[in-house]
Protein backbone atom coordinates (compact mmCIF):
# COMPACT_ATOMS: atom_id res chain seq x y z
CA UNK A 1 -14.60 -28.40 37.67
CA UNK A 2 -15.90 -25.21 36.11
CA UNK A 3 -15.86 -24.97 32.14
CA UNK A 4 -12.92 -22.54 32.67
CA UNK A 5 -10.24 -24.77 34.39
CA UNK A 6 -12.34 -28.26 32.14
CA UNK A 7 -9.47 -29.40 30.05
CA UNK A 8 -10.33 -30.18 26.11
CA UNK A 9 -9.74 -33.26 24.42
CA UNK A 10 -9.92 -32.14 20.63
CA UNK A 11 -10.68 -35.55 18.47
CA UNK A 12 -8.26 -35.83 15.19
CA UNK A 13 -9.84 -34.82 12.21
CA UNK A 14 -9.09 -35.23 8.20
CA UNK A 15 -10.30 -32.85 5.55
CA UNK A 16 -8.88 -30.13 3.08
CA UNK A 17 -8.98 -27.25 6.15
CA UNK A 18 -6.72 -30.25 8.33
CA UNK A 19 -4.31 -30.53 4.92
CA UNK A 20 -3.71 -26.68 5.22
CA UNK A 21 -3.07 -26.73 8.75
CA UNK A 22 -0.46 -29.64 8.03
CA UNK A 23 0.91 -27.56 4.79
CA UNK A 24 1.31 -23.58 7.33
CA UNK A 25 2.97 -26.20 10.22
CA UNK A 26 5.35 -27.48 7.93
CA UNK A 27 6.21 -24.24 5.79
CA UNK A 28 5.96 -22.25 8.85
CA UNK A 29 8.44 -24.31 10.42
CA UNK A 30 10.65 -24.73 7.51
CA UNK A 31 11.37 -21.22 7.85
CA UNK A 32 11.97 -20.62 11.29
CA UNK A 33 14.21 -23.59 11.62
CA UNK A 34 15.88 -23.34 8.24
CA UNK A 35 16.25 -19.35 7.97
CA UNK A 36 19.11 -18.72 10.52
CA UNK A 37 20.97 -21.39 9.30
CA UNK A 38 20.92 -19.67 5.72
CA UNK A 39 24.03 -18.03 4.77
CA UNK A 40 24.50 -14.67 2.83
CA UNK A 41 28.12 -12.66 1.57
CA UNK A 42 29.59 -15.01 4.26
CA UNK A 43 27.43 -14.50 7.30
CA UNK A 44 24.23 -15.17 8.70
CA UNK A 45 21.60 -14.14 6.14
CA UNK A 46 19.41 -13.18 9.27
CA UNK A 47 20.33 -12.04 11.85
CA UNK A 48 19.15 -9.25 14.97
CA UNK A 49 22.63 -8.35 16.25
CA UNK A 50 21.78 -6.65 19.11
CA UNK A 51 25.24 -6.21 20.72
CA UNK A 52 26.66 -4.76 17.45
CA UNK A 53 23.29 -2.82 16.63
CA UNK A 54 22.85 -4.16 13.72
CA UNK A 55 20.18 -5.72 11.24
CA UNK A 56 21.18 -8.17 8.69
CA UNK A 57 18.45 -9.02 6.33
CA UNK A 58 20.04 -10.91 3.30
CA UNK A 59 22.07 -8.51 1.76
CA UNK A 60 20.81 -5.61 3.22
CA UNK A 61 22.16 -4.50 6.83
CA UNK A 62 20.06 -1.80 8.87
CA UNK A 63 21.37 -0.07 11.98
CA UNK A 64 19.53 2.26 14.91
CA UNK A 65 19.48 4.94 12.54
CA UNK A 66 16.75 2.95 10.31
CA UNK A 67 14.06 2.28 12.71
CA UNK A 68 11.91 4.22 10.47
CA UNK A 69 11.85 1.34 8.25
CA UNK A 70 10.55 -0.96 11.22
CA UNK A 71 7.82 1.68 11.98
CA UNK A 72 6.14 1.00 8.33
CA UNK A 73 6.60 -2.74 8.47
CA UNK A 74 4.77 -2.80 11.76
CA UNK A 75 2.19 -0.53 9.93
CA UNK A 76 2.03 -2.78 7.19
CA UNK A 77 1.44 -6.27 9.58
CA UNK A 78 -1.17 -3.82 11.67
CA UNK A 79 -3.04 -2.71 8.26
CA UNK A 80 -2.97 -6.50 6.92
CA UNK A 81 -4.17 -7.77 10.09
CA UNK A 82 -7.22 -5.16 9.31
CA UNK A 83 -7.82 -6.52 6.14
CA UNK A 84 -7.47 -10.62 6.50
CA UNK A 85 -9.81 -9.91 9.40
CA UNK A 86 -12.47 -8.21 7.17
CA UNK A 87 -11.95 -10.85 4.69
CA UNK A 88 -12.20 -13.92 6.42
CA UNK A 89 -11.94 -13.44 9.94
CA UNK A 90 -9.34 -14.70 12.15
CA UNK A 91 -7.29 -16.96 9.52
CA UNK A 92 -3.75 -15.91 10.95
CA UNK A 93 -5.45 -17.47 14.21
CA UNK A 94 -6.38 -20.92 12.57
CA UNK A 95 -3.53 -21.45 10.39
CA UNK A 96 -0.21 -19.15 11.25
CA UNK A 97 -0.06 -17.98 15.00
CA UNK A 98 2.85 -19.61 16.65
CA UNK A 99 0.94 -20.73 19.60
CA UNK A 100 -1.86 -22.49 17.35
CA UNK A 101 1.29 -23.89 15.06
CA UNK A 102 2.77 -25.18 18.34
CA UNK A 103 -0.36 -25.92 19.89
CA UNK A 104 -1.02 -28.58 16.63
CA UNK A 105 2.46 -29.88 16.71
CA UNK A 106 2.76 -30.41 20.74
CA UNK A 107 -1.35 -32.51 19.98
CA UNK A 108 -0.11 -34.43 17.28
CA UNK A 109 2.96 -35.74 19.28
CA UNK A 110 0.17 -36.66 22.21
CA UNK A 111 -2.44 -38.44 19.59
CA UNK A 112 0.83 -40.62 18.48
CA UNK A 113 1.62 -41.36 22.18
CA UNK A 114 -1.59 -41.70 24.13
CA UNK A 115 -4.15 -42.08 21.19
CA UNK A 116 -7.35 -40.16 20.10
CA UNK A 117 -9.43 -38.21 22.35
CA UNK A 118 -11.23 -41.51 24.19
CA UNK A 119 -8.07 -43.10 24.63
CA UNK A 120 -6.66 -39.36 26.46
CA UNK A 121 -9.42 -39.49 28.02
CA UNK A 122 -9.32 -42.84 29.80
CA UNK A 123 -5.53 -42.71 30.38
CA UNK A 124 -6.02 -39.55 32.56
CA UNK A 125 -8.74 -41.26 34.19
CA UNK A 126 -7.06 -43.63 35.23
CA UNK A 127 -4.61 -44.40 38.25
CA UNK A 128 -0.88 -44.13 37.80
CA UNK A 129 0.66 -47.10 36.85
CA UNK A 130 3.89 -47.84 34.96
CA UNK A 131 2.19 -47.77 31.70
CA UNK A 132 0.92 -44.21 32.09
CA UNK A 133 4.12 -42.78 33.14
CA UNK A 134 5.81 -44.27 30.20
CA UNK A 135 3.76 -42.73 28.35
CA UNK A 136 3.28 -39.18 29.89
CA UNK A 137 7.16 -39.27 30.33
CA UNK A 138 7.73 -40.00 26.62
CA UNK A 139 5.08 -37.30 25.91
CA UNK A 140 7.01 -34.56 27.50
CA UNK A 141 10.38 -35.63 26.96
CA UNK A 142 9.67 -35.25 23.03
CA UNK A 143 7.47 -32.05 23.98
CA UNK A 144 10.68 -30.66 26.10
CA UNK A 145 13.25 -31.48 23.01
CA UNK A 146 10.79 -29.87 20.20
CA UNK A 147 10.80 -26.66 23.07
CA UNK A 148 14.33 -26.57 23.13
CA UNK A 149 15.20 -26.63 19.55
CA UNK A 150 12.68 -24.09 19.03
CA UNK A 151 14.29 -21.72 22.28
CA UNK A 152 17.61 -22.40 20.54
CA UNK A 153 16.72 -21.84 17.33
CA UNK A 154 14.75 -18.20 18.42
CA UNK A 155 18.18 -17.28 20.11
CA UNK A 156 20.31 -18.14 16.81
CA UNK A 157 18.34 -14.88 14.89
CA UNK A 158 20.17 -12.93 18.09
CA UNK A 159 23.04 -14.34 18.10
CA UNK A 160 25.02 -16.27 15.18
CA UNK A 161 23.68 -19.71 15.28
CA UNK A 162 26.83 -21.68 14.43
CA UNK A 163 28.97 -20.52 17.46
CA UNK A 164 25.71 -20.46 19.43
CA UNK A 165 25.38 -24.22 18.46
CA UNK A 166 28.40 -24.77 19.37
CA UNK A 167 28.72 -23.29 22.54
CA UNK A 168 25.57 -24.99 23.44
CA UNK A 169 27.21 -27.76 22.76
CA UNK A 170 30.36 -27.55 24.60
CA UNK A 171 28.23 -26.13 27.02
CA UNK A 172 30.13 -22.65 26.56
CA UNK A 173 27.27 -20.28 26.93
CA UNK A 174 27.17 -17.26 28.76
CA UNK A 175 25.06 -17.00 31.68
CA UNK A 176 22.10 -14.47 29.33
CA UNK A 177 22.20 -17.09 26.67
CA UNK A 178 21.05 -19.69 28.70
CA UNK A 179 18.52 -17.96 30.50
CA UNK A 180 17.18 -16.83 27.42
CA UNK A 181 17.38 -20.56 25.98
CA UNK A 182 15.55 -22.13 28.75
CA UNK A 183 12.88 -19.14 29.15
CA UNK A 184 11.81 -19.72 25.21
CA UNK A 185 12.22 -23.24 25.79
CA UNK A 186 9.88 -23.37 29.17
CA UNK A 187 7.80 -20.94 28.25
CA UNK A 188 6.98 -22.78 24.33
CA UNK A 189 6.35 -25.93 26.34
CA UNK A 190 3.65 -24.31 29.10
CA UNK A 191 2.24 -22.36 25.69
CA UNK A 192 1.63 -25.00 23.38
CA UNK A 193 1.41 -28.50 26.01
CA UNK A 194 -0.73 -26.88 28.78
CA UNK A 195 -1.91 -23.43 28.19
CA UNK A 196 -3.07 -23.80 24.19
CA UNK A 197 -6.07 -22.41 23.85
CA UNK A 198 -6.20 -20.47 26.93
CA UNK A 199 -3.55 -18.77 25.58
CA UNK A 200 -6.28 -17.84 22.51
CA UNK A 201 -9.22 -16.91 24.64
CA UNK A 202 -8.10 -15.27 27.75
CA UNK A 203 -4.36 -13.75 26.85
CA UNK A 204 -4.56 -12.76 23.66
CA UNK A 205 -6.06 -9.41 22.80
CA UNK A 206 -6.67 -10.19 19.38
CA UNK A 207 -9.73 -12.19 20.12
CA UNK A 208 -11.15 -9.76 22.04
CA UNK A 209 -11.10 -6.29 19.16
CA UNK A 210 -12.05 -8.86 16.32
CA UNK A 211 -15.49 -8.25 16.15
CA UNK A 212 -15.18 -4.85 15.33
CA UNK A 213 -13.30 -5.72 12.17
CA UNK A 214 -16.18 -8.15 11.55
CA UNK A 215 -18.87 -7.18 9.53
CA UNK A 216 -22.02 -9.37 7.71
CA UNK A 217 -19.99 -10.00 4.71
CA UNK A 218 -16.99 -11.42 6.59
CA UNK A 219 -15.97 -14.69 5.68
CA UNK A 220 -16.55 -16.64 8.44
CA UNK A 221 -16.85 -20.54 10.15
CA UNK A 222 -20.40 -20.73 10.33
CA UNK A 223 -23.73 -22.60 10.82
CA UNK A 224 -25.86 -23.05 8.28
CA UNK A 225 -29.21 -22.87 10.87
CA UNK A 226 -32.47 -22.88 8.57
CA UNK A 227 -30.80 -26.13 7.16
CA UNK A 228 -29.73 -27.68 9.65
CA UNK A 229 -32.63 -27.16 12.65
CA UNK A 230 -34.16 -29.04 14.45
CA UNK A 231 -31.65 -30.88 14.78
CA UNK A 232 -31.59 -34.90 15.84
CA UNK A 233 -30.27 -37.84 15.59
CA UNK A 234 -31.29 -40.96 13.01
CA UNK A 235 -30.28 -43.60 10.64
CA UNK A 236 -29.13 -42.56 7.09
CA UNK A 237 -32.05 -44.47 5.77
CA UNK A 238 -34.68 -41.94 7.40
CA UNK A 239 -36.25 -39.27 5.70
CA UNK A 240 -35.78 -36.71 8.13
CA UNK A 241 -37.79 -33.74 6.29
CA UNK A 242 -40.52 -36.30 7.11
CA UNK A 243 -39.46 -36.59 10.53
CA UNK A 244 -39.69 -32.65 10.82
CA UNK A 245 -35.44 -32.55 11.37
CA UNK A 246 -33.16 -30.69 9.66
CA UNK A 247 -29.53 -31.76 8.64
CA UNK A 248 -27.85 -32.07 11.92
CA UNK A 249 -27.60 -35.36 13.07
CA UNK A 250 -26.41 -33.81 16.38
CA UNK A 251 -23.64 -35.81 16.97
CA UNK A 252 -21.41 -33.41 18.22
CA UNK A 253 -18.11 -33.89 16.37
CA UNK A 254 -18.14 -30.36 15.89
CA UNK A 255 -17.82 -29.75 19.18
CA UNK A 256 -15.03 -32.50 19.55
CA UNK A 257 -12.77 -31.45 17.21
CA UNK A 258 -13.05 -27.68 17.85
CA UNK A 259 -9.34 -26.84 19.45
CA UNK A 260 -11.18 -24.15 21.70
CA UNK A 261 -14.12 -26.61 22.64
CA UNK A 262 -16.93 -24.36 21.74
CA UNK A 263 -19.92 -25.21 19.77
CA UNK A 264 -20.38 -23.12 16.39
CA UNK A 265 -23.99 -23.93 16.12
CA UNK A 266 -24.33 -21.21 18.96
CA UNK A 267 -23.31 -18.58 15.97
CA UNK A 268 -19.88 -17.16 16.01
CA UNK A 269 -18.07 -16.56 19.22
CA UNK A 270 -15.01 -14.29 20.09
CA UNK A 271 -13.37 -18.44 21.05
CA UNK A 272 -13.41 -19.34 17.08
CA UNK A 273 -9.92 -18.92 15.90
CA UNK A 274 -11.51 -20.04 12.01
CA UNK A 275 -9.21 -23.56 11.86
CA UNK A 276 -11.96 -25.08 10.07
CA UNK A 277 -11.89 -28.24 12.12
CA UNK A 278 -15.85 -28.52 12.94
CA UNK A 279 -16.25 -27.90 8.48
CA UNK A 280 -14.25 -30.75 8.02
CA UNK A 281 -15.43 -32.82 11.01
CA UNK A 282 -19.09 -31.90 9.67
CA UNK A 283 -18.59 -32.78 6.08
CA UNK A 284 -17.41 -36.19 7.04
CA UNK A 285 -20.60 -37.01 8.82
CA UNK A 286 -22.73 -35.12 6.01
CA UNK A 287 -20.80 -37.30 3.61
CA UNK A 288 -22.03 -40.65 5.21
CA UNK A 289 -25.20 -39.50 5.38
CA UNK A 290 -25.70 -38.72 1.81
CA UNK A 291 -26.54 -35.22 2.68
CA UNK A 292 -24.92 -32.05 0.85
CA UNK A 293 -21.77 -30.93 2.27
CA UNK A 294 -21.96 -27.25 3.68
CA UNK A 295 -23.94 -27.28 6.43
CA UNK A 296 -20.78 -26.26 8.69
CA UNK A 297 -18.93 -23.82 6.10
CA UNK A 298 -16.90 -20.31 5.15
CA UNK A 299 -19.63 -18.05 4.67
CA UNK A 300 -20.63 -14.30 5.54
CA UNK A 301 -23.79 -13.56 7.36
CA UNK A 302 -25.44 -12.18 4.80
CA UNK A 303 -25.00 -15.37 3.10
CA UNK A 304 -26.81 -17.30 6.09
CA UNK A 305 -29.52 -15.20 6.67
CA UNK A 306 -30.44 -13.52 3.15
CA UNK A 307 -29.53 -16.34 0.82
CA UNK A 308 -27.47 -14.71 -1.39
CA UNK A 309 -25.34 -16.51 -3.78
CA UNK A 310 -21.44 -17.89 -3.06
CA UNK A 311 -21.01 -15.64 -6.32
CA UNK A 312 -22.79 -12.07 -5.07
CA UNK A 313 -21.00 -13.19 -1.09
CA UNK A 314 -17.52 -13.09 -3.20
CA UNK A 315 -18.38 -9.91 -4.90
CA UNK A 316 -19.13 -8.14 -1.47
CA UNK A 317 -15.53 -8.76 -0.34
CA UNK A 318 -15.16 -5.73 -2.50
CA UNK A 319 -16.40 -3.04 -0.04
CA UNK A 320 -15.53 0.53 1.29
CA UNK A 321 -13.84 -0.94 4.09
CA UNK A 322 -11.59 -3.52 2.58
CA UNK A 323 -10.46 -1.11 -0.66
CA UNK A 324 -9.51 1.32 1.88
CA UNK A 325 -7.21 -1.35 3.87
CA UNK A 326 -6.36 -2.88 0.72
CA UNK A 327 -5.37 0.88 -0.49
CA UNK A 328 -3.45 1.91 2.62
CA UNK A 329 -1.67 -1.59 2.35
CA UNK A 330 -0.35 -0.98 -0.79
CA UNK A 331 0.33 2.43 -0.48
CA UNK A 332 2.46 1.64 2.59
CA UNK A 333 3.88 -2.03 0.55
CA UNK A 334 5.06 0.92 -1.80
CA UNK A 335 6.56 3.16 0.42
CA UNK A 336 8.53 0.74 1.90
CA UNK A 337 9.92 -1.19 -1.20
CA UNK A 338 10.63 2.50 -2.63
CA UNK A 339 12.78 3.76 0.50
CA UNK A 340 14.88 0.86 -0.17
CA UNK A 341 15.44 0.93 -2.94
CA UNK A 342 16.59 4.55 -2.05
CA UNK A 343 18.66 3.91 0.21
CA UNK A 344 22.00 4.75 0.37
CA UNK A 345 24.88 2.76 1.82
CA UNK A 346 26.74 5.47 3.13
CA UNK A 347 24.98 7.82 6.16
CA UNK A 348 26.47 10.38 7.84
CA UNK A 349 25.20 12.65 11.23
CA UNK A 350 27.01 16.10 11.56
CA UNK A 351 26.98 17.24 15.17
CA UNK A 352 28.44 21.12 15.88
CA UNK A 353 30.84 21.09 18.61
CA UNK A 354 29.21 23.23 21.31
CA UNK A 355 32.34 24.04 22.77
CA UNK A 356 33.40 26.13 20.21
CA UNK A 357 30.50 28.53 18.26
CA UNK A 358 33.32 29.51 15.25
CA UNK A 359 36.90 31.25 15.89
CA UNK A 360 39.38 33.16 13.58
CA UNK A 361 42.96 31.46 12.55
CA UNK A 362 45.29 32.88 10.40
CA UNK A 363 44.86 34.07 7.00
CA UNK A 364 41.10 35.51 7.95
CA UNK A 365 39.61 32.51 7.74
CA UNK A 366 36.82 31.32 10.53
CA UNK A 367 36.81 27.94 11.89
CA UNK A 368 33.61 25.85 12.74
CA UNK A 369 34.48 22.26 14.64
CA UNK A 370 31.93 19.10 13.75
CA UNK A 371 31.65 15.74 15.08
CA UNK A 372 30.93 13.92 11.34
CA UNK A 373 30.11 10.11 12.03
CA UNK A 374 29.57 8.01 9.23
CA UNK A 375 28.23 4.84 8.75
CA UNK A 376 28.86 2.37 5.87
CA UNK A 377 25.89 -0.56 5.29
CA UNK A 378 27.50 -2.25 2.37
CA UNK A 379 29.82 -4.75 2.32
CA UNK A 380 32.50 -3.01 0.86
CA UNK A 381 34.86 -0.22 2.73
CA UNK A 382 34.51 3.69 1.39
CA UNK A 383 36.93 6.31 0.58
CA UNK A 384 34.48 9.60 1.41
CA UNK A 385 35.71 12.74 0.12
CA UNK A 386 34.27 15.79 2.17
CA UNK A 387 33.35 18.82 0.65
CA UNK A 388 30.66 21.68 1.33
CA UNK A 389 28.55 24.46 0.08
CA UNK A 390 26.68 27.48 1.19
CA UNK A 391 29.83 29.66 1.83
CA UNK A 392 31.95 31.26 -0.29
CA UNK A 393 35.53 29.58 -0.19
CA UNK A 394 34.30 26.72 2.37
CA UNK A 395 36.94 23.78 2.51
CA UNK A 396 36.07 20.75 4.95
CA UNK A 397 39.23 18.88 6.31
CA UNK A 398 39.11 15.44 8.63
CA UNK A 399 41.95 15.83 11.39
CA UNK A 400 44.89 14.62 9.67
CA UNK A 401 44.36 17.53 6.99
CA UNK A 402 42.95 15.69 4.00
CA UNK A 403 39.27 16.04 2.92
CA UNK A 404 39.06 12.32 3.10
CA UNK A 405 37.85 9.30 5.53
CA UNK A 406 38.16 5.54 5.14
CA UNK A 407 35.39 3.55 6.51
CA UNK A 408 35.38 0.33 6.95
CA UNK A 409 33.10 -2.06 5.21
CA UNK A 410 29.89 -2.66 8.01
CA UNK A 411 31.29 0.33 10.02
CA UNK A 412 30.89 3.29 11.47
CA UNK A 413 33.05 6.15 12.34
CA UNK A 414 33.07 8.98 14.22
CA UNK A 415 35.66 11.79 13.64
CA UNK A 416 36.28 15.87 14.47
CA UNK A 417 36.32 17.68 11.04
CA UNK A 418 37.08 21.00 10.54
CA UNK A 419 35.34 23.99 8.12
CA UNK A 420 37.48 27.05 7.83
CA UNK A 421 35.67 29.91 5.43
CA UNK A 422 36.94 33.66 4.63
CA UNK A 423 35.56 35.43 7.30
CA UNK A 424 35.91 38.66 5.26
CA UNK A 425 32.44 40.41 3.92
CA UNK A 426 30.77 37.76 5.29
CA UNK A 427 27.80 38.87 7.97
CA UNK A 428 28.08 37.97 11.67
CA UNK A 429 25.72 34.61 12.88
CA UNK A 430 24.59 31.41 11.62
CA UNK A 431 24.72 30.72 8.03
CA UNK A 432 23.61 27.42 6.59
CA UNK A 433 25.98 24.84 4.35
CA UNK A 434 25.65 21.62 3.42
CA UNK A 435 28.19 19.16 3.77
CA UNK A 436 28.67 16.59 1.23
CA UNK A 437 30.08 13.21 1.25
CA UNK A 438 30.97 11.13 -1.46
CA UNK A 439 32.05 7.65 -0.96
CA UNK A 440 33.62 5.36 -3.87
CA UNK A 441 33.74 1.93 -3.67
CA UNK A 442 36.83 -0.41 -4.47
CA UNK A 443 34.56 -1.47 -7.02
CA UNK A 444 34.17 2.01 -8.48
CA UNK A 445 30.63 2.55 -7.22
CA UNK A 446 30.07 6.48 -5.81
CA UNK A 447 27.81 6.60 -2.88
CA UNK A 448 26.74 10.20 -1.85
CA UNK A 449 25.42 11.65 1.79
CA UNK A 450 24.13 14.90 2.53
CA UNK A 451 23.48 16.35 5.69
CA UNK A 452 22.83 20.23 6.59
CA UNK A 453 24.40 22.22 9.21
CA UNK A 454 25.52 25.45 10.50
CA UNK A 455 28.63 27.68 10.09
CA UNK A 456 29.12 30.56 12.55
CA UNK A 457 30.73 33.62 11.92
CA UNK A 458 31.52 35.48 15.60
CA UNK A 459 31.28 39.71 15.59
């Protein structure tokens, strides 16, 4: 069996980096299981309606037209990524990724079941009897429910969660929502009960473009080599600086533990997703020993191979390339908070009708058709009075003659207005006017939409 297809049998370990593994499982899961249930106004506090095109974020509700506002949040994840990494390496990896949160739940529900890593390790040695089936079926019947809540649960942010529960439960779903339910649910239980970590080192690209964001002063799961070569094993009683050994006791629980199965004392490899498992593993063993603890720990290179102080390895965090992620973060962290906050309820998109360039009626006026669509975010419907500028005398009308259009609260509405304007002294071709929109509220609030267009005047 080559090292490739080897399977890994990570041993269960206990330490402060395993009690913030436990803490991002549980708070990452909180979330993700508790957040579509979450109500808001009356309605699903989040929710990706796809079919309706719509966004509902708490009480905020985006629509096609606010994509822009996607494109800086994915800027914002991309430029964070950037800095974490320079900071302290791949600690989204260890602690936050969905497959390594999966990947920790799906083990933990095998150590209860089959035991530790010797115990794994014998059952799949041995033959099949009735005792290992019970036991392999029990694994992957609790793996295949924790996979289906999860697929069902990723659905309910596309599609409301209560009916979708209970459709699932009459067994009402459409033919998409099932296939959608069991390909989350399959593909979460290959992911995190038979892929894992080949999931981290061969699929994703993330471990591949890391060490370019990697640098000497990067935070990183290391080993502390001048202290801890030659390594060898011995009792605790032994002096080993008499023996000529360093610190390691080479036992190799850093290698057991590690959820990718590499050894760290090699240096860092592009395999080291930074869980911390081999520092706590290590510390334990340096513990009962009597030795310091450290020898496996969070440190830069400069710090292993200069010397310099945990102090002076903080202070270097500071540096060109982190203030200028940490800048552009901000600056885009700004931008977006500040276009909210912006951001008006009421839109509206003014399309000419090509049909029809402009045309006299009676009483010299000329005529320009527009397809006006509006679209109201809030939660409360609009009265929008139309009105425009940039012509003498311009008058805006929706079709049943009033300058005014009720839109529904969450809505949007499409309708043919018409601009009439004294044709008289005015020069033949394009001019350019502005048409206004001002919605009010049943509450009294005004909400106000501009949008520029053109008025033609034919020779």
């Amino acid at each position: 069996m080559t090292a490739v297809d080897a399977r890994i049998y990570a041993r269960a370990v206990t330490g402060t980096f395993a009690r913030w593994r436990v803490a991002l499982v549980f708070l990452t899961q909180a979330l993700f299981y508790g957040l579509p249930w979450l109500q808001w106004d009356g309605r699903q506090a989040v929710l990706f309606d796809l079919g309706a095109r719509r966004f509902y974020l708490f009480g905020m509700v985006l629509w096609p037209q606010d994509m822009v506002y996607l494109a800086i949040l994915l800027l914002i994840s991309a430029v964070g990524l950037f800095l974490f990494t320079a900071l302290a390496g791949r600690l989204f990896c260890g602690y936050a990724c969905p497959q390594t949160v999966y990947s920790e739940i799906f083990a933990w529900i095998e150590r209860r079941i089959e035991g530790d890593r010797s115990a794994r390790q014998r059952l799949d040695q041995a033959p099949w009897s009735a005792r290992k089936l019970r036991l392999k079926a029990c694994k992957h019947l609790l793996w295949l429910a924790i996979a289906w809540w999860t697929g069902s649960t990723f659905i309910g942010y596309f599609a409301p969660i209560r009916q979708l529960a209970h459709d699932l439960f009459t067994l009402q779903l459409g033919p998409w929502q099932w296939f959608w339910i069991v390909f989350y649910s399959l593909a979460t239980w290959g992911n995190a009960g038979f892929l894992r970590v080949s999931v981290c080192k061969y699929m994703c690209p993330y471990a591949r473009f890391q060490s370019v964001m990697v640098d000497r002063d990067t935070l990183v799961v290391a080993y502390d080599r001048g202290r801890g070569d030659p390594r060898g094993g011995r009792s605790r009683h032994v002096d080993a600086r008499a023996h000529g050994l360093g610190d390691c006791v080479d036992c190799g629980w850093c290698v057991q533990v590690c959820p990718t199965g590499i050894d760290i004392r090699d240096g860092l490899q592009y395999m080291c997703i930074g869980c911390g498992a081999c520092v706590d593993a290590c510390g334990d063993v340096m513990k009962k020993m009597h030795y310091a603890p450290g020898l496996i720990r969070y440190a830069s290179e400069r710090v292993m191979t200069e010397g310099i102080s945990r102090g002076a390895a903080l202070r270097r965090l500071l540096r060109p390339r982190t203030a200028v992620y940490g800048t552009l973060l901000a600056a885009l962290v700004l931008a977006l908070a500040g276009a909210l906050w912006l951001r008006q309820p009421l839109r509206m998109d003014v399309i000419r009708d090509r049909g029809v360039l402009g045309r006299e009626v009676a009483g010299g006026l000329v005529e320009n058709v527009y397809r006006l669509q509006f679209i109201n975010t809030s939660n409360l419907p609009l009265q929008v009075a139309l009105s425009a500028d940039g012509m003498q005398g311009i008058v805006v009308t929706a079709p049943d003659g009033t300058a005014s259009v009720h839109v529904d609260a969450l809505d949007n509405k499409m309708i043919a207005a018409v601009a009439r304007a004294p044709g008289t002294g005015a020069e033949p071709g394009a001019h350019r006017i502005v048409i206004h929109a001002a919605g009010t509220a049943p509450d009294g609030s005004v909400v106000r939409a501009d949008e520029p267009a053109s008025f033609f005047i034919p020779r």
